[in-house]
C-alpha atoms as a PDB file:
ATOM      1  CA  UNK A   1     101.508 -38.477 -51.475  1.00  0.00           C
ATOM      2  CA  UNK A   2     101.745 -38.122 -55.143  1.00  0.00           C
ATOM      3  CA  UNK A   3     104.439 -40.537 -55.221  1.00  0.00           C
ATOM      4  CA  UNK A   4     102.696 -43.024 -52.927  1.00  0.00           C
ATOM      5  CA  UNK A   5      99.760 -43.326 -55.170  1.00  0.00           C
ATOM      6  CA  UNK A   6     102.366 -43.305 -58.238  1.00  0.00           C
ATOM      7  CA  UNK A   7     103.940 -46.749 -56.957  1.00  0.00           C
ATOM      8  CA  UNK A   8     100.390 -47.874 -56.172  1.00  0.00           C
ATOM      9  CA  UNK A   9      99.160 -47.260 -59.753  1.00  0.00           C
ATOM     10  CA  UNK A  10     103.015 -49.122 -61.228  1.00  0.00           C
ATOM     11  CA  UNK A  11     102.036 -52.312 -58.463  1.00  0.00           C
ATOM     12  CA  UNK A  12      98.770 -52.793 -59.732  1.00  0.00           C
ATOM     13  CA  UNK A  13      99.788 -53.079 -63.739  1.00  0.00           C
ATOM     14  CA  UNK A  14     102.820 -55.261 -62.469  1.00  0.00           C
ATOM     15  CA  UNK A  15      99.862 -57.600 -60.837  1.00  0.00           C
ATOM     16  CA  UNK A  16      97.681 -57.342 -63.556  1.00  0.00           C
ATOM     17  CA  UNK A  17     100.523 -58.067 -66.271  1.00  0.00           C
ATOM     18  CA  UNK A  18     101.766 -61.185 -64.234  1.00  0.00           C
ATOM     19  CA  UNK A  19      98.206 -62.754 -64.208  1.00  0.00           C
ATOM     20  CA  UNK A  20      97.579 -62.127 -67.460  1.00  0.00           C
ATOM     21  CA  UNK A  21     100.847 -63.955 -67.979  1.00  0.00           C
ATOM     22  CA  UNK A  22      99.901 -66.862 -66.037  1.00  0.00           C
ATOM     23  CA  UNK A  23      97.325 -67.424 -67.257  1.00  0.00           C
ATOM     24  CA  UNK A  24      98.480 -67.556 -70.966  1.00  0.00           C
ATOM     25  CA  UNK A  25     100.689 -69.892 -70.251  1.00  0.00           C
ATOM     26  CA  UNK A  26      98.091 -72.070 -68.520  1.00  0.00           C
ATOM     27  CA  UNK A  27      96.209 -71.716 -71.341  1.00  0.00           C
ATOM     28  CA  UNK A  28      98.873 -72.520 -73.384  1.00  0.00           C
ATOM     29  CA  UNK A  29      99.577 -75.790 -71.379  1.00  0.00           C
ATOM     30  CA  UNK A  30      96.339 -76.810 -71.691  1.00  0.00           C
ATOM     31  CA  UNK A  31      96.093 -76.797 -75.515  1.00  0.00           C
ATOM     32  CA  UNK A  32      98.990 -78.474 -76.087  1.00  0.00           C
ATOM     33  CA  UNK A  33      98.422 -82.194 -77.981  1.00  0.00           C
ATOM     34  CA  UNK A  34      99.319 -84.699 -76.237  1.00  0.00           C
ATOM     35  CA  UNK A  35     103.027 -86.202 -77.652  1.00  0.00           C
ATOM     36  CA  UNK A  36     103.075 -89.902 -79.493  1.00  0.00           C
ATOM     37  CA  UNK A  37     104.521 -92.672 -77.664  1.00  0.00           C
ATOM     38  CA  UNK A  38     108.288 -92.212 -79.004  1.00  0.00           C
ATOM     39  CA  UNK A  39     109.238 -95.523 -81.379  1.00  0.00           C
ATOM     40  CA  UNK A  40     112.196 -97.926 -80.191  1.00  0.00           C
ATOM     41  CA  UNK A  41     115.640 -97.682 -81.496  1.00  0.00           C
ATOM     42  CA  UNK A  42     114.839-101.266 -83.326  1.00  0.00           C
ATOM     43  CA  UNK A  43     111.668 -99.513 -84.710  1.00  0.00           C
ATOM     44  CA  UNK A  44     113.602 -96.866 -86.468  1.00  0.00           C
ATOM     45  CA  UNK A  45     115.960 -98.769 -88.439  1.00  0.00           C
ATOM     46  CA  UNK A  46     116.146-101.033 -91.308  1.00  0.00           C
ATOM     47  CA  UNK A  47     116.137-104.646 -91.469  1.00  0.00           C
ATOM     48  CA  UNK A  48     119.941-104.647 -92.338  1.00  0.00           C
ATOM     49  CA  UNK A  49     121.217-102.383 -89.498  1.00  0.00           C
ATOM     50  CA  UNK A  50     118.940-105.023 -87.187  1.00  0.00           C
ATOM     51  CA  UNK A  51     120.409-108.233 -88.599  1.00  0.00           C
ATOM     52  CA  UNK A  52     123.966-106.480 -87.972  1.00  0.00           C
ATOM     53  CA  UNK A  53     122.947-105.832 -84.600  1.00  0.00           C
ATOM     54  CA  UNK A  54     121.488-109.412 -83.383  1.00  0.00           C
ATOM     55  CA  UNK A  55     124.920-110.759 -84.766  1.00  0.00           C
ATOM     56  CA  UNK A  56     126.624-108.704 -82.652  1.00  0.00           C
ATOM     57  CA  UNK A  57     124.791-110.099 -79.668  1.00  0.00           C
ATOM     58  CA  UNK A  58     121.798-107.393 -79.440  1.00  0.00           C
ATOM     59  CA  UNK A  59     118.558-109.418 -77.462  1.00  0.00           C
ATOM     60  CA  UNK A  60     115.655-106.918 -79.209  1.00  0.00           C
ATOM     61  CA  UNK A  61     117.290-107.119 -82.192  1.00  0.00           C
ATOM     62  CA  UNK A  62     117.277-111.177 -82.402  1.00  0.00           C
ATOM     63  CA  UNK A  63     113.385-110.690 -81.375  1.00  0.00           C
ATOM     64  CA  UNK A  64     112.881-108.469 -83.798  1.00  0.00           C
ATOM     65  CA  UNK A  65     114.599-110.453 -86.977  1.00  0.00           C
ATOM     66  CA  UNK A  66     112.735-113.332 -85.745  1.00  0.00           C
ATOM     67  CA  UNK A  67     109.669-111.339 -86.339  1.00  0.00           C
ATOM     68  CA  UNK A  68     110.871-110.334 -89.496  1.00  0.00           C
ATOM     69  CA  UNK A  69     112.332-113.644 -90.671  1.00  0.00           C
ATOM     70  CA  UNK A  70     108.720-115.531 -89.848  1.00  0.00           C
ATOM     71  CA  UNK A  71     106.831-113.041 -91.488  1.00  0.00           C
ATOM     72  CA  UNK A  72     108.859-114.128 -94.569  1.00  0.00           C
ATOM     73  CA  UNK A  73     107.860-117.957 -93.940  1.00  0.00           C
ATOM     74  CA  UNK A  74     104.172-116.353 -93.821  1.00  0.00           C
ATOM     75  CA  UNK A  75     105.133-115.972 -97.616  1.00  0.00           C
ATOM     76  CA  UNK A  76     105.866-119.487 -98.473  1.00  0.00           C
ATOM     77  CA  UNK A  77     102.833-121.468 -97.257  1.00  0.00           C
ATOM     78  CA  UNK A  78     102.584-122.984-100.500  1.00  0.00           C
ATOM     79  CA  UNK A  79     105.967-123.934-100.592  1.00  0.00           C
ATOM     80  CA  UNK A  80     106.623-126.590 -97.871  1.00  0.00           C
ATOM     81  CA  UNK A  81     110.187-127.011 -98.161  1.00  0.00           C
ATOM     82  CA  UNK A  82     111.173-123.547 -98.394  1.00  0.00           C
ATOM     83  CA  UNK A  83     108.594-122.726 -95.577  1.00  0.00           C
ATOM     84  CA  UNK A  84     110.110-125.020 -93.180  1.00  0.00           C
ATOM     85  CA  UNK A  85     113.408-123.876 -93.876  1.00  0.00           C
ATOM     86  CA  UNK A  86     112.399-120.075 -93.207  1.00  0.00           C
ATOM     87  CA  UNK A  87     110.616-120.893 -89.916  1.00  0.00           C
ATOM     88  CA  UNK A  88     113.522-122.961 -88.562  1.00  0.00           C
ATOM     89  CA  UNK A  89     115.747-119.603 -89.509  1.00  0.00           C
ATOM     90  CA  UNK A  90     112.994-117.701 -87.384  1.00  0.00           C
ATOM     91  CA  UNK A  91     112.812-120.056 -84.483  1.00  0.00           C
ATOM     92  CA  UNK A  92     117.408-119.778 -84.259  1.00  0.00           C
ATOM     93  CA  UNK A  93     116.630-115.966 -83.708  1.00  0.00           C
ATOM     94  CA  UNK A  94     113.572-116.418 -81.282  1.00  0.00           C
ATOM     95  CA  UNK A  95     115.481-118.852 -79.239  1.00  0.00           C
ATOM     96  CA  UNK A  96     118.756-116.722 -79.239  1.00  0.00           C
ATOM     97  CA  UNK A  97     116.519-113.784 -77.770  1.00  0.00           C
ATOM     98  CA  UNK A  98     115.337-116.047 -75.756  1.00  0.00           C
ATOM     99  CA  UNK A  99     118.799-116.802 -74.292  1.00  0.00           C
ATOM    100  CA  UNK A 100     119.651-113.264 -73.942  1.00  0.00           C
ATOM    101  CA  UNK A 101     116.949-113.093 -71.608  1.00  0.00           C
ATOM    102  CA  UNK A 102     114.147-111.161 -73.874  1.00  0.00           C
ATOM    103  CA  UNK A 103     110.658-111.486 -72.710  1.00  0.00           C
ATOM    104  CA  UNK A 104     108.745-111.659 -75.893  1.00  0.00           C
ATOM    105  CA  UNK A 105     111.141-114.374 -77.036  1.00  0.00           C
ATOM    106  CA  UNK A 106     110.633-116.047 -73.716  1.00  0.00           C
ATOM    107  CA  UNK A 107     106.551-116.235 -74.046  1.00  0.00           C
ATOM    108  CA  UNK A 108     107.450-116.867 -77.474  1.00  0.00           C
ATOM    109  CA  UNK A 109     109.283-119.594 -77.372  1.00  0.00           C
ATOM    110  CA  UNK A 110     106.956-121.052 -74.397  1.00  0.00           C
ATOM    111  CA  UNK A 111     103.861-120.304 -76.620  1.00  0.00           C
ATOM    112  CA  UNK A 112     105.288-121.734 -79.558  1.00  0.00           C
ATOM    113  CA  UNK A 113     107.048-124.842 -79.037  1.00  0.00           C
ATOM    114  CA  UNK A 114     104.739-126.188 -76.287  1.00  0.00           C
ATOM    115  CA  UNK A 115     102.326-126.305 -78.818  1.00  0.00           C
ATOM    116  CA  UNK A 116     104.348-127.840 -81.651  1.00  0.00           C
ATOM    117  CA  UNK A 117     105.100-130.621 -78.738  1.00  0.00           C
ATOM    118  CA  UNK A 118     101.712-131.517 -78.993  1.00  0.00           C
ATOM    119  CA  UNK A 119     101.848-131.967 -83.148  1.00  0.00           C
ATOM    120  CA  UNK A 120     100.572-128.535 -84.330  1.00  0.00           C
ATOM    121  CA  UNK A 121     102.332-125.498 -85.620  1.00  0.00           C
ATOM    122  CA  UNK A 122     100.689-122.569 -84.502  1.00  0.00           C
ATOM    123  CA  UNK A 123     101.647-120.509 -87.940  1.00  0.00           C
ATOM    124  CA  UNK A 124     100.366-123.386 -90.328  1.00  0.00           C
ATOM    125  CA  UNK A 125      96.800-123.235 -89.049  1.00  0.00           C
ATOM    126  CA  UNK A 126      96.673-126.313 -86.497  1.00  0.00           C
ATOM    127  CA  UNK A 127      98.671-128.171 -89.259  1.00  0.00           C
ATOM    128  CA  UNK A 128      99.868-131.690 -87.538  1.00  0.00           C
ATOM    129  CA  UNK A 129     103.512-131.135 -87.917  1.00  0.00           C
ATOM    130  CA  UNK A 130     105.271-134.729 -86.614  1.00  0.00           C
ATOM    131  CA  UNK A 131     103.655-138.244 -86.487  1.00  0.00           C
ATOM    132  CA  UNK A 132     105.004-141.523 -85.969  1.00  0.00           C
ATOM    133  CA  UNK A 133     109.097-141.565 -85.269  1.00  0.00           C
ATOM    134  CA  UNK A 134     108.773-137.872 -84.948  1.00  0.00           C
ATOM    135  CA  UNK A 135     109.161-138.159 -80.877  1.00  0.00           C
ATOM    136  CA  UNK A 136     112.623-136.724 -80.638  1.00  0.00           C
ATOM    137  CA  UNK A 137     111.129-133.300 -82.482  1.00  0.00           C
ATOM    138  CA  UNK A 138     108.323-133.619 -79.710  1.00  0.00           C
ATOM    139  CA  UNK A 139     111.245-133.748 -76.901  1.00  0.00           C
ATOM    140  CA  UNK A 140     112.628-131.228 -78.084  1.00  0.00           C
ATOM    141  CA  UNK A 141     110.214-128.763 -78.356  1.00  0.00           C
ATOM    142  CA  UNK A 142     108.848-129.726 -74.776  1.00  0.00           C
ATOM    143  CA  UNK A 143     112.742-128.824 -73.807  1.00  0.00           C
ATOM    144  CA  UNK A 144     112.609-125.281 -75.378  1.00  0.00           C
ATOM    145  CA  UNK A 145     109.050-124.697 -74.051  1.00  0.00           C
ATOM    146  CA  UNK A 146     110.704-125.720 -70.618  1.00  0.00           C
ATOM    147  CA  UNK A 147     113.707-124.119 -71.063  1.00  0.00           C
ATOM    148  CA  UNK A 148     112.865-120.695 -72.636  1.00  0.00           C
ATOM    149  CA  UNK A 149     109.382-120.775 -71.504  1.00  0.00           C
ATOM    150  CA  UNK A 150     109.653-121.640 -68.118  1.00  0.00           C
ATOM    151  CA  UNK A 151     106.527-123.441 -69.050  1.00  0.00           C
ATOM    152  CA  UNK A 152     105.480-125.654 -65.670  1.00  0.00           C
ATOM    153  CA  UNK A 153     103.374-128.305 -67.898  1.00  0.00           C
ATOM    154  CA  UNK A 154     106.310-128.576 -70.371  1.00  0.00           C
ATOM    155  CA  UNK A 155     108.808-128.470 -67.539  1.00  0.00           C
ATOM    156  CA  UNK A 156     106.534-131.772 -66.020  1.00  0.00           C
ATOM    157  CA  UNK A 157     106.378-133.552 -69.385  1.00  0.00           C
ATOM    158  CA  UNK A 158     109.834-133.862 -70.077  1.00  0.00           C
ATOM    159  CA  UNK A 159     110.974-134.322 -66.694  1.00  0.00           C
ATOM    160  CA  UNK A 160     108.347-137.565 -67.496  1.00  0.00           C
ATOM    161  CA  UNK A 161     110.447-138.616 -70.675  1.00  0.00           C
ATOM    162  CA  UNK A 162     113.352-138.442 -68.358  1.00  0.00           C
ATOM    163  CA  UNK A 163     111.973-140.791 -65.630  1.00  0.00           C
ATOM    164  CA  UNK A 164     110.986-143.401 -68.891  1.00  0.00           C
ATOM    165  CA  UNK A 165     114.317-144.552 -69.231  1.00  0.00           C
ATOM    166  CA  UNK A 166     115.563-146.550 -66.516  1.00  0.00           C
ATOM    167  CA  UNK A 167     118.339-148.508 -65.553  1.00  0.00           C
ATOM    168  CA  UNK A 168     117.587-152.721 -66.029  1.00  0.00           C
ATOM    169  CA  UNK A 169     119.887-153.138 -62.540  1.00  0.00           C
ATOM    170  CA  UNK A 170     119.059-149.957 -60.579  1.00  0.00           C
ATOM    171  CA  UNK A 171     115.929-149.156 -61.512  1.00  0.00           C
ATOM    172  CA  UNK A 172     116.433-145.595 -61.104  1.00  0.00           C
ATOM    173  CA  UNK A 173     116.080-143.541 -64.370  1.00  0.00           C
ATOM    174  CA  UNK A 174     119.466-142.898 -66.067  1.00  0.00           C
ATOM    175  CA  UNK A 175     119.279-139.369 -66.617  1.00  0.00           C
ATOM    176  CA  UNK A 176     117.802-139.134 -62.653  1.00  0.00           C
ATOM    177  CA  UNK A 177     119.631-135.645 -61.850  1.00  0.00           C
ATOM    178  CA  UNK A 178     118.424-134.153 -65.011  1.00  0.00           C
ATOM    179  CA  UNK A 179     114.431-135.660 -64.267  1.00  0.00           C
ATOM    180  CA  UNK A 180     114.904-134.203 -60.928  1.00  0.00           C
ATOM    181  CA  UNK A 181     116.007-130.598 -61.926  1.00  0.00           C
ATOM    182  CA  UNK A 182     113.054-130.430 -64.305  1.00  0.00           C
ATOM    183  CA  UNK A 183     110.488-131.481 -61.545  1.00  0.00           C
ATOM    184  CA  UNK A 184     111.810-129.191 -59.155  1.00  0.00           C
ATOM    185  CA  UNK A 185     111.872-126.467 -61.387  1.00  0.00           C
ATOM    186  CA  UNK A 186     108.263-127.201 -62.137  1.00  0.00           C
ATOM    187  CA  UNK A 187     107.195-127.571 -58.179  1.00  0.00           C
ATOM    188  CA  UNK A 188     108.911-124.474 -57.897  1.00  0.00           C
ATOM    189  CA  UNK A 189     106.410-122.657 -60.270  1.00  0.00           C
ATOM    190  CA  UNK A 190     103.671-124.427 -58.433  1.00  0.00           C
ATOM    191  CA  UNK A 191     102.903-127.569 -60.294  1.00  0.00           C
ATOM    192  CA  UNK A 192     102.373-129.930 -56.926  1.00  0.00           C
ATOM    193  CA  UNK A 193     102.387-132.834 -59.276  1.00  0.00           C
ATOM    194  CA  UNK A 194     106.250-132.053 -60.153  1.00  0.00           C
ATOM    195  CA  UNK A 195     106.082-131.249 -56.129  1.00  0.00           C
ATOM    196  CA  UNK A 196     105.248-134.904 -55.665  1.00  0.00           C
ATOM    197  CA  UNK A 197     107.332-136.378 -57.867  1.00  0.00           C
ATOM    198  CA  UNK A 198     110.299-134.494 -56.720  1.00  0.00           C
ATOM    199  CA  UNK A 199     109.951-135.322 -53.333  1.00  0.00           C
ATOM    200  CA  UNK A 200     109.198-139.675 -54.280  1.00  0.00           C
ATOM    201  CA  UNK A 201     112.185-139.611 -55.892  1.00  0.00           C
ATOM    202  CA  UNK A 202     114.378-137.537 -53.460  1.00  0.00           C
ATOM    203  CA  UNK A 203     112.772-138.871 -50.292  1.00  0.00           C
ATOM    204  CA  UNK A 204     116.606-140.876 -49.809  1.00  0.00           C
ATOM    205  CA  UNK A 205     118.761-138.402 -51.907  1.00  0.00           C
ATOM    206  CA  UNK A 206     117.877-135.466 -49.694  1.00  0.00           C
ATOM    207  CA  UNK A 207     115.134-136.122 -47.368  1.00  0.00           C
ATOM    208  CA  UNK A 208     114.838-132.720 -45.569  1.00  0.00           C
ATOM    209  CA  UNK A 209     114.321-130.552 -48.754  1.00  0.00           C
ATOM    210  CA  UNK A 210     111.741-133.802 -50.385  1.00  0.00           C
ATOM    211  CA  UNK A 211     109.929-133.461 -47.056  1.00  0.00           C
ATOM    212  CA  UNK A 212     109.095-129.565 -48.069  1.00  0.00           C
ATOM    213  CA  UNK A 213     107.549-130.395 -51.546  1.00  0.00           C
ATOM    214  CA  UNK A 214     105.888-133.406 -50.356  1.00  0.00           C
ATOM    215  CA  UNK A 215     104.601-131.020 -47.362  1.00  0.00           C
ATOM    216  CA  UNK A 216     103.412-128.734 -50.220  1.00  0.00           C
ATOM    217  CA  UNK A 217     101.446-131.495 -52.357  1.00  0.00           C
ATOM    218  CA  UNK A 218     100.059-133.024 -49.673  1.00  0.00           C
ATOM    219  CA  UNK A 219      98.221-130.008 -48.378  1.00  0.00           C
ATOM    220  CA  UNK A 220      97.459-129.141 -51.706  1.00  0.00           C
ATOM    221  CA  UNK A 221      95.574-132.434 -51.912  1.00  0.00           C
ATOM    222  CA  UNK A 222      98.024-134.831 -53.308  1.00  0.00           C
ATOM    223  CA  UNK A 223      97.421-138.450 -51.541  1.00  0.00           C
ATOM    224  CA  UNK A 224     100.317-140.133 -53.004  1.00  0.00           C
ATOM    225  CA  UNK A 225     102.800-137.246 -51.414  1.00  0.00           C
ATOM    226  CA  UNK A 226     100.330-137.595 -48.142  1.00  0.00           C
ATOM    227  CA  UNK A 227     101.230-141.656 -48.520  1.00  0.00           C
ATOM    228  CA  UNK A 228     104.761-141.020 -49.159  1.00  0.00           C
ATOM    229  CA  UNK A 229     105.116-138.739 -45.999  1.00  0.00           C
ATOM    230  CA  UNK A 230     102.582-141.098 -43.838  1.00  0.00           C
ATOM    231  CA  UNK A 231     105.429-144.388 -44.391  1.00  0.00           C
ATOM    232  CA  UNK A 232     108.185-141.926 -43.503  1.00  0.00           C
ATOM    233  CA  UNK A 233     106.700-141.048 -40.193  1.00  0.00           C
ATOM    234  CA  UNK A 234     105.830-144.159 -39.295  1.00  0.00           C
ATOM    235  CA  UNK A 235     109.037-145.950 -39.967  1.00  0.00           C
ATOM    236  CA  UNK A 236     111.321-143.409 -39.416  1.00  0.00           C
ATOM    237  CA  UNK A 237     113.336-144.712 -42.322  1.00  0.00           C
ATOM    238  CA  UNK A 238     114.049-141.850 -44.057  1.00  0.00           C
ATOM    239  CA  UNK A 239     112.839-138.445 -42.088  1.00  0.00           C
ATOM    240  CA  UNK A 240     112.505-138.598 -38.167  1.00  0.00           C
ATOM    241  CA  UNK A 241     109.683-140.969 -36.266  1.00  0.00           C
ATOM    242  CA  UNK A 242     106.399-138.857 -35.547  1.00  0.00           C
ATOM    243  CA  UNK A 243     103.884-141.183 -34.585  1.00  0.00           C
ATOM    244  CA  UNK A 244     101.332-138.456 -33.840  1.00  0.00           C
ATOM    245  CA  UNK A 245     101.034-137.426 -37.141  1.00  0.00           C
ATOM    246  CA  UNK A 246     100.639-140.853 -38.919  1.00  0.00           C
ATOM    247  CA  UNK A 247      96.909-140.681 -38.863  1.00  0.00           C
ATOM    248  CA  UNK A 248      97.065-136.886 -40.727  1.00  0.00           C
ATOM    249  CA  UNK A 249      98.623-138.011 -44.009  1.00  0.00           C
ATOM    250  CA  UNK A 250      97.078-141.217 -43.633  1.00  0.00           C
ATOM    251  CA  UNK A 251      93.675-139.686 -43.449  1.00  0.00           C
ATOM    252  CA  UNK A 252      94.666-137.582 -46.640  1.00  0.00           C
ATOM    253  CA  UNK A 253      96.321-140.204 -48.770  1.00  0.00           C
ATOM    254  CA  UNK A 254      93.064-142.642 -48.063  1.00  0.00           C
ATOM    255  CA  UNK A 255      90.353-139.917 -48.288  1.00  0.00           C
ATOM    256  CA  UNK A 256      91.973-138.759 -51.882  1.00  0.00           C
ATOM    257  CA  UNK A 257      91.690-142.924 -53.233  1.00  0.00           C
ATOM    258  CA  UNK A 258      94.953-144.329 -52.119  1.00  0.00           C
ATOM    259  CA  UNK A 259      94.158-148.043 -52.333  1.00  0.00           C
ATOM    260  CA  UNK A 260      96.798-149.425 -49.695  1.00  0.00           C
ATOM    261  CA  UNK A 261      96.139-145.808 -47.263  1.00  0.00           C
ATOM    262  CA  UNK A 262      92.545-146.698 -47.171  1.00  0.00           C
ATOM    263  CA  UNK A 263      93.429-150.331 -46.289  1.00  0.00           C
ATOM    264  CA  UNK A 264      95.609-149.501 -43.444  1.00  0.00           C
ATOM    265  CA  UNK A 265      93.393-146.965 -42.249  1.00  0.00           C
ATOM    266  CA  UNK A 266      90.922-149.114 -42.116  1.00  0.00           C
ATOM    267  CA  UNK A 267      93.031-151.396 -39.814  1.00  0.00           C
ATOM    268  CA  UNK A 268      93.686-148.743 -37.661  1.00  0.00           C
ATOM    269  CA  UNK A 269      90.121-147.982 -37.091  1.00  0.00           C
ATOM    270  CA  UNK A 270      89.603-151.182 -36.450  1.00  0.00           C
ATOM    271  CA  UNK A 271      93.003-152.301 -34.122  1.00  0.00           C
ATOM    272  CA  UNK A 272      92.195-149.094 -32.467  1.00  0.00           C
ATOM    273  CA  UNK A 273      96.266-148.490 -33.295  1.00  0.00           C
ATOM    274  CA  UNK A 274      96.731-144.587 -33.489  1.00  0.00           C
ATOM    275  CA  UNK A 275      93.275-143.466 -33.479  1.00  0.00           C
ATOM    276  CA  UNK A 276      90.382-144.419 -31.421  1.00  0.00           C
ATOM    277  CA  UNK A 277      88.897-147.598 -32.550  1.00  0.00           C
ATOM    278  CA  UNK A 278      85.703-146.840 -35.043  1.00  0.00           C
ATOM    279  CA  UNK A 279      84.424-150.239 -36.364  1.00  0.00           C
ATOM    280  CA  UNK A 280      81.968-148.426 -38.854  1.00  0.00           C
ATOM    281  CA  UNK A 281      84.919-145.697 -40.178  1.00  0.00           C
ATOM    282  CA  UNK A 282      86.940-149.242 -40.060  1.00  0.00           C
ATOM    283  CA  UNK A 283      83.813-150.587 -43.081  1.00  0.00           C
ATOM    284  CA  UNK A 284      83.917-147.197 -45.111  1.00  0.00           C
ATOM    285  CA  UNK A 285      87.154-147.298 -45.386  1.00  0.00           C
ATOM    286  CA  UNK A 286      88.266-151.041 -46.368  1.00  0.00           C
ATOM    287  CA  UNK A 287      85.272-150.526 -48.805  1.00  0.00           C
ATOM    288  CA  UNK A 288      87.249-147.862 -50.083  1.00  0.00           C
ATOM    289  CA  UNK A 289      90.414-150.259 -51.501  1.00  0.00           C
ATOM    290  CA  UNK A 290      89.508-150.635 -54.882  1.00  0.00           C
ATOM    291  CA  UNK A 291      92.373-152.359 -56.295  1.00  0.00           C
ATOM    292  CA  UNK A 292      96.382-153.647 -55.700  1.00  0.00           C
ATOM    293  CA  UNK A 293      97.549-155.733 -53.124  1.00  0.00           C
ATOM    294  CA  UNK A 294      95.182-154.960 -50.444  1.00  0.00           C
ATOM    295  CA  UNK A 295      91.692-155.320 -52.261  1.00  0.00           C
ATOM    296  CA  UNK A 296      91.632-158.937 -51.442  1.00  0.00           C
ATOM    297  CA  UNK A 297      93.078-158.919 -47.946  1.00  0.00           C
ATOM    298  CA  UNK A 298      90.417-156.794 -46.867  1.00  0.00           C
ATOM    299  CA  UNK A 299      87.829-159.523 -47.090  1.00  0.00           C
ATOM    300  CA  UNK A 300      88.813-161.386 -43.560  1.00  0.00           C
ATOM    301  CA  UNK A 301      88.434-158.143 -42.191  1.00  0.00           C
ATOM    302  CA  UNK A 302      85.084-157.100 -43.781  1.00  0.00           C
ATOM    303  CA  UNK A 303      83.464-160.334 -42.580  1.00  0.00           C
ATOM    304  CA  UNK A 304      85.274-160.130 -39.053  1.00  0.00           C
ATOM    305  CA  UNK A 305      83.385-156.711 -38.827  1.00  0.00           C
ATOM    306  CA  UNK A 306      79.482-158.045 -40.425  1.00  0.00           C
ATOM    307  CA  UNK A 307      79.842-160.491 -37.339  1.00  0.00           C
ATOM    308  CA  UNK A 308      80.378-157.972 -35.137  1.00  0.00           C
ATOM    309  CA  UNK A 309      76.922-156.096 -36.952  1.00  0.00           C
ATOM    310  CA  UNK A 310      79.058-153.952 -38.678  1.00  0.00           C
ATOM    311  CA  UNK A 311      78.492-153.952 -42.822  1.00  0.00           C
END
């Protein structure tokens, strides 16, 4: 008995030890400060152990003497040679981050030279940076803003200096592959302009994939693509014949100001070709033509329909 109650009596301090322990610790656990955010490698080193490293290829490291090497143009306002020299130095290590794939170097670069494209340097205080027979800079930067940026308005805009220069017998622009890459790439980031202008100019290179971005602008609201695929329909030139859905892009391409879609739709209604005849949506929309070929070829038809009592 006196044994029972002996390992009774040793259980109970065990118990009471093991708590106590517990709850120490607990205690313990929740006192302790909360640890600083540990610093990156890059952080912990000096400025010549990170220029060694970004020559040896090291992405954070060409970030991070671009960082360093701009804060040094900071320094030289006053001195506008010797400032533009620095920041160029800068910009060689921004855009060499940039092409090892570093994401700060990539907004960077997008941030930075999209708005130098448009004449001001964003670390000289909106100071107009080109002017006249400085548009090769402006190319430029609109390629880095496109290239390292993957910058959708930049990616448009020089795809747009691309289309400027055409060939005098062809008439398609001589760098055409290059235009097209840049609009695709822009379409593909969701600029349904590039979408549009991608598929016009592909529409006989490669109709199947033009017929998916022009698909895409059009029912995002583009009437030229809606034009574009309304003529391929309809003549079956360049994607298969489908009559039925003539009228659709039609509709689109005249309802969003398309001079010669308003004109033919207008016929339509009237002819009663592919849609049920509709003298008065015939008037609206020959009133619609506002210029080009059509604006004065819709005047027969106009006073055709005010004899029938239709203005």
């Amino acid at each position: 008995m006196k044994a029972k109650l002996l390992m009774m009596a040793v259980g109970g301090c065990l118990l009471a030890s093991a708590t106590i322990q517990a709850q120490t610790v607990s205690k313990a656990k929740g006192a302790a400060k909360p640890q600083a955010p540990q610093k990156s490698m890059i952080e912990t080193l000096s400025a010549d152990s990170i220029e060694a490293l970004a020559y040896e290829g090291n992405a954070e490291a060409c970030f991070a003497m671009g960082q360093i090497v701009m804060k040094q143009a900071q320094n030289q306002k006053n001195d506008e040679l010797g400032f533009s020299l620095t920041q160029e130095k800068a910009c060689k290590w921004y855009r060499t981050a940039a092409n090892f794939g570093n994401a700060e170097a990539i907004k960077w670069c997008s941030d930075y030279y999209f708005q130098k494209s448009r004449g001001y340097d964003p670390n000289r205080d909106g100071m107009n940076v080109y002017g006249t027979g400085f548009e090769d800079y402006k190319i430029e930067c609109l390629y880095y803003a496109a290239r390292f940026g993957k910058n959708k308005q930049a990616m448009y805009e020089y795809a747009k200096v691309k289309e400027f220069h055409k060939d005098h017998i062809s008439g398609k622009p001589r760098e055409f592959f290059e235009m097209v890459k840049w609009y695709k790439a822009a379409a593909d980031l969701g600029d349904w302009r590039s979408g549009y202008e991608y598929g016009k100019w592909m529409i006989s290179e490669d109709p199947l994939n033009a017929e998916k971005y022009l698909l895409t602008a059009a029912s995002k609201g583009n009437g030229d693509a809606a034009w574009i695929l309304c003529q391929a329909y309809k003549t079956g030139k360049d994607l298969p014949q489908n009559l039925k859905i003539v009228p659709k892009y039609l509709k689109i391409a005249a309802d969003k100001g398309v001079d010669d879609a308003c004109y033919w739709l207008g016929m339509y209604y009237m002819q009663g070709y592919l849609v049920p005849r509709n003298y008065p949506l015939a008037v609206k929309y020959f009133k619609k033509v506002n210029g080009g070929q059509y604006f004065y070829r819709r005047a027969p038809m106009l006073y055709q329909l005010r004899k029938k009592g239709y203005k």
